[in-house]
C-alpha atoms as a PDB file:
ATOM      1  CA  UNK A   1       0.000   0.000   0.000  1.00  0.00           C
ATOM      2  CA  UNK A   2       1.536   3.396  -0.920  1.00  0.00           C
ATOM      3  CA  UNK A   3       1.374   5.945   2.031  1.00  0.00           C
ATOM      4  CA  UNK A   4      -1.120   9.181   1.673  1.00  0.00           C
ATOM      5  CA  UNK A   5       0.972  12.120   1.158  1.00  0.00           C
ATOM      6  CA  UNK A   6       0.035  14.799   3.983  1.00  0.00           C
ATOM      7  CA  UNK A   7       0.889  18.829   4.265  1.00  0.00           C
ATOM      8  CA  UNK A   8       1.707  21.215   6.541  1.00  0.00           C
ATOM      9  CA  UNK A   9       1.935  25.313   6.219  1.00  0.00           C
ATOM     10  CA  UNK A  10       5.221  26.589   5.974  1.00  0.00           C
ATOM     11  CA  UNK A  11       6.688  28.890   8.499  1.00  0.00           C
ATOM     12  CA  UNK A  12       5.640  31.801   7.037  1.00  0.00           C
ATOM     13  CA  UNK A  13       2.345  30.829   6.930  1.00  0.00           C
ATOM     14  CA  UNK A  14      -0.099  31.887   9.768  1.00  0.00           C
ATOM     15  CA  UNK A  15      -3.964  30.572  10.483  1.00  0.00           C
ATOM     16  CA  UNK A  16      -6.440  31.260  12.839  1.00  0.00           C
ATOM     17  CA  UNK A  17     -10.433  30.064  12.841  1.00  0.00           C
ATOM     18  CA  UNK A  18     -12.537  33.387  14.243  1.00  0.00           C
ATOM     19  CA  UNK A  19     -15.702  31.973  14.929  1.00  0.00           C
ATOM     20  CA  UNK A  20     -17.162  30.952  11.637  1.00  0.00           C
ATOM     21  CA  UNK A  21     -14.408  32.301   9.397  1.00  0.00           C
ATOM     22  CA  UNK A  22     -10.800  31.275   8.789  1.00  0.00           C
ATOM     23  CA  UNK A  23      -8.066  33.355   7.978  1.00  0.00           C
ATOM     24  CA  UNK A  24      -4.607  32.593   6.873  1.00  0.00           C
ATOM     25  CA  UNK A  25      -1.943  35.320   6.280  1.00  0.00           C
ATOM     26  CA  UNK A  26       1.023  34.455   3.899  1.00  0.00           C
ATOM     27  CA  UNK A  27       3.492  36.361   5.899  1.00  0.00           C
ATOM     28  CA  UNK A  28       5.744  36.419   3.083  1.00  0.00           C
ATOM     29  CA  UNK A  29       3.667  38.008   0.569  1.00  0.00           C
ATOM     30  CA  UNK A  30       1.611  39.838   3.058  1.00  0.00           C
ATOM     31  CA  UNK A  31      -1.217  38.140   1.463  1.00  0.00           C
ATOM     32  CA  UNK A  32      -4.340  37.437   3.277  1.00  0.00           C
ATOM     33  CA  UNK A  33      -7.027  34.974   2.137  1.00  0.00           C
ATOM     34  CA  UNK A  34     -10.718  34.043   3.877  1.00  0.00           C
ATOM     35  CA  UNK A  35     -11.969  30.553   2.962  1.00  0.00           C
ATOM     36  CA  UNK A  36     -15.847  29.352   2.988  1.00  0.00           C
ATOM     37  CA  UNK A  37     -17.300  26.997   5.220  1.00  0.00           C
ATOM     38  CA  UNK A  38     -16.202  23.644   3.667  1.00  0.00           C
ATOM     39  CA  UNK A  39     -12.940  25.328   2.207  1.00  0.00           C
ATOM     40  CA  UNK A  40     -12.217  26.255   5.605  1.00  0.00           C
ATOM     41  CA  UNK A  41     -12.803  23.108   6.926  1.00  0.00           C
ATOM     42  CA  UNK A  42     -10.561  20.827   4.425  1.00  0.00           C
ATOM     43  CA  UNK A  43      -7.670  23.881   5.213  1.00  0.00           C
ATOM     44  CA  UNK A  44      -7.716  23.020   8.588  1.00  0.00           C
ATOM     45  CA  UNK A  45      -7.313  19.308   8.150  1.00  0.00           C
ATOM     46  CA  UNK A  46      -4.639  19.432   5.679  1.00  0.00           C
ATOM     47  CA  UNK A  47      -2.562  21.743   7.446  1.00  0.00           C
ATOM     48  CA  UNK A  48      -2.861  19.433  10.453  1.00  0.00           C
ATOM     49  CA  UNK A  49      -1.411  16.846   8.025  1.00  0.00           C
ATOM     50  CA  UNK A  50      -4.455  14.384   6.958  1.00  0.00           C
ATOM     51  CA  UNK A  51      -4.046  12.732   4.125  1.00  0.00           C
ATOM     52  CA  UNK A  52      -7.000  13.862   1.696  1.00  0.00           C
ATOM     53  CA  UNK A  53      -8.292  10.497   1.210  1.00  0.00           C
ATOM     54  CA  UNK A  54      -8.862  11.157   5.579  1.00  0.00           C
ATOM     55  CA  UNK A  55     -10.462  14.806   5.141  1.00  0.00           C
ATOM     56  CA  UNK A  56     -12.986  13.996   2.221  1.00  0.00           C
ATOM     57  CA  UNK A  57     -14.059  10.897   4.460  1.00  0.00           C
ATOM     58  CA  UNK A  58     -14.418  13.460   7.918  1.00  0.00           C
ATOM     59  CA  UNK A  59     -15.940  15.941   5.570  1.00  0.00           C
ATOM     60  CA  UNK A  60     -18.769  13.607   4.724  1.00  0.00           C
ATOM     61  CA  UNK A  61     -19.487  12.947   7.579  1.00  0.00           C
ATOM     62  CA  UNK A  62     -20.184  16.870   8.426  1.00  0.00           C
ATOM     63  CA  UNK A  63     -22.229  18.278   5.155  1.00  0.00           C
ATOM     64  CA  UNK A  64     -24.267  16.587   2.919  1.00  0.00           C
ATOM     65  CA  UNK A  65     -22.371  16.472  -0.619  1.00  0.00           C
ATOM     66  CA  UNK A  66     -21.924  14.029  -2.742  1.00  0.00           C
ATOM     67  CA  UNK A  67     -18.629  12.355  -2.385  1.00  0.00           C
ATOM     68  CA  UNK A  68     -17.113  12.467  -6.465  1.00  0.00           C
ATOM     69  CA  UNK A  69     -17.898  16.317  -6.178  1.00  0.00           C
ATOM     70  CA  UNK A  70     -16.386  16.905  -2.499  1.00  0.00           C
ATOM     71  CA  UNK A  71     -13.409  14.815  -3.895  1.00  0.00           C
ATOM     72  CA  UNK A  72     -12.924  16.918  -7.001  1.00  0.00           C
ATOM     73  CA  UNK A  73     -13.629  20.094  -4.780  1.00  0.00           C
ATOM     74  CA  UNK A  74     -10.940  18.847  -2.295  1.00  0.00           C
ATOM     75  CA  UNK A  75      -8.532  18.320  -5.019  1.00  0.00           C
ATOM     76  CA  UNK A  76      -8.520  21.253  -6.831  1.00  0.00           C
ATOM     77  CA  UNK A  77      -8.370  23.357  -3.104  1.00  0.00           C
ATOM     78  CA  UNK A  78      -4.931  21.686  -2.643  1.00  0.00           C
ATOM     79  CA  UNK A  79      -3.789  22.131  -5.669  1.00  0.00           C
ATOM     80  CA  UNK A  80      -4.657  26.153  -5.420  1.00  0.00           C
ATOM     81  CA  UNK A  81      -2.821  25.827  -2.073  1.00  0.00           C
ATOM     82  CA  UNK A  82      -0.014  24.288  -2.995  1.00  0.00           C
ATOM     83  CA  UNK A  83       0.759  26.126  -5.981  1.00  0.00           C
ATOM     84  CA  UNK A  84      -0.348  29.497  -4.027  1.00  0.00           C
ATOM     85  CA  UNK A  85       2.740  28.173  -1.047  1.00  0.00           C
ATOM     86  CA  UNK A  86      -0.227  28.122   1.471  1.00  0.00           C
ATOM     87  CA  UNK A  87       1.155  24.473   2.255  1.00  0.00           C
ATOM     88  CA  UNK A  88       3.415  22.107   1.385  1.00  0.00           C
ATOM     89  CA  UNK A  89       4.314  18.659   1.066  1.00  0.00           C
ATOM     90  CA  UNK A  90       5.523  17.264   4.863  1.00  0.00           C
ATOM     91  CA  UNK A  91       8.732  15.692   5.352  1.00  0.00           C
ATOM     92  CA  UNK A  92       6.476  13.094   7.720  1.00  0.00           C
ATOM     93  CA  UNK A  93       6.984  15.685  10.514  1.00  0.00           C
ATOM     94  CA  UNK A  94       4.609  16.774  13.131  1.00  0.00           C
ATOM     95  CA  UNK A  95       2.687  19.449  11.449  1.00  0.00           C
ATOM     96  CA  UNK A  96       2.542  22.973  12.491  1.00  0.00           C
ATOM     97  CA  UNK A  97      -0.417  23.752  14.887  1.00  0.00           C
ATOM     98  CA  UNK A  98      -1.427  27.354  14.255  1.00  0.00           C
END
């Protein structure tokens, strides 16, 4: 069985959930970026370091989507975050907690 790859937010990289909203600064770029409800969600498990397969499963279990959609959703989220340097791909560490 091949292992999940997981992801973490790099160091310059800073989140925090207020309330209902999340919001992550890129430090770096002095970027700052709000994500919905489900986005939001998924964020906060990938940065933790769960492998997608593990956040489209928790997600289901939360809102009422179909799973081929939430999986295509999910995948094209950490795509825009990886590309964007909002995370990247964990050397098997501990992930950052923000």
């Amino acid at each position: 069985m091949m292992p999940h790859p997981t992801h973490r937010t790099p160091e310059y990289v800073h989140w925090r959930r207020f309330d209902s909203e999340l919001v992550v600064l890129d430090m770096k770029d002095g970027a700052y970026f709000g994500f919905s409800e489900v986005a939001a969600a998924a964020f906060e498990r990938l940065a933790k370091g769960s492998p997608t397969s593990e956040v489209v499963a928790d997600l289901l279990t939360v809102y009422d989507v179909d799973r081929a959609r939430l999986e295509s959703d999910i995948d094209a989220l950490l795509d825009t975050l990886l590309r964007s340097g909002l995370l990247v791909a964990s050397d098997g560490g501990a992930a950052k907690e923000p």
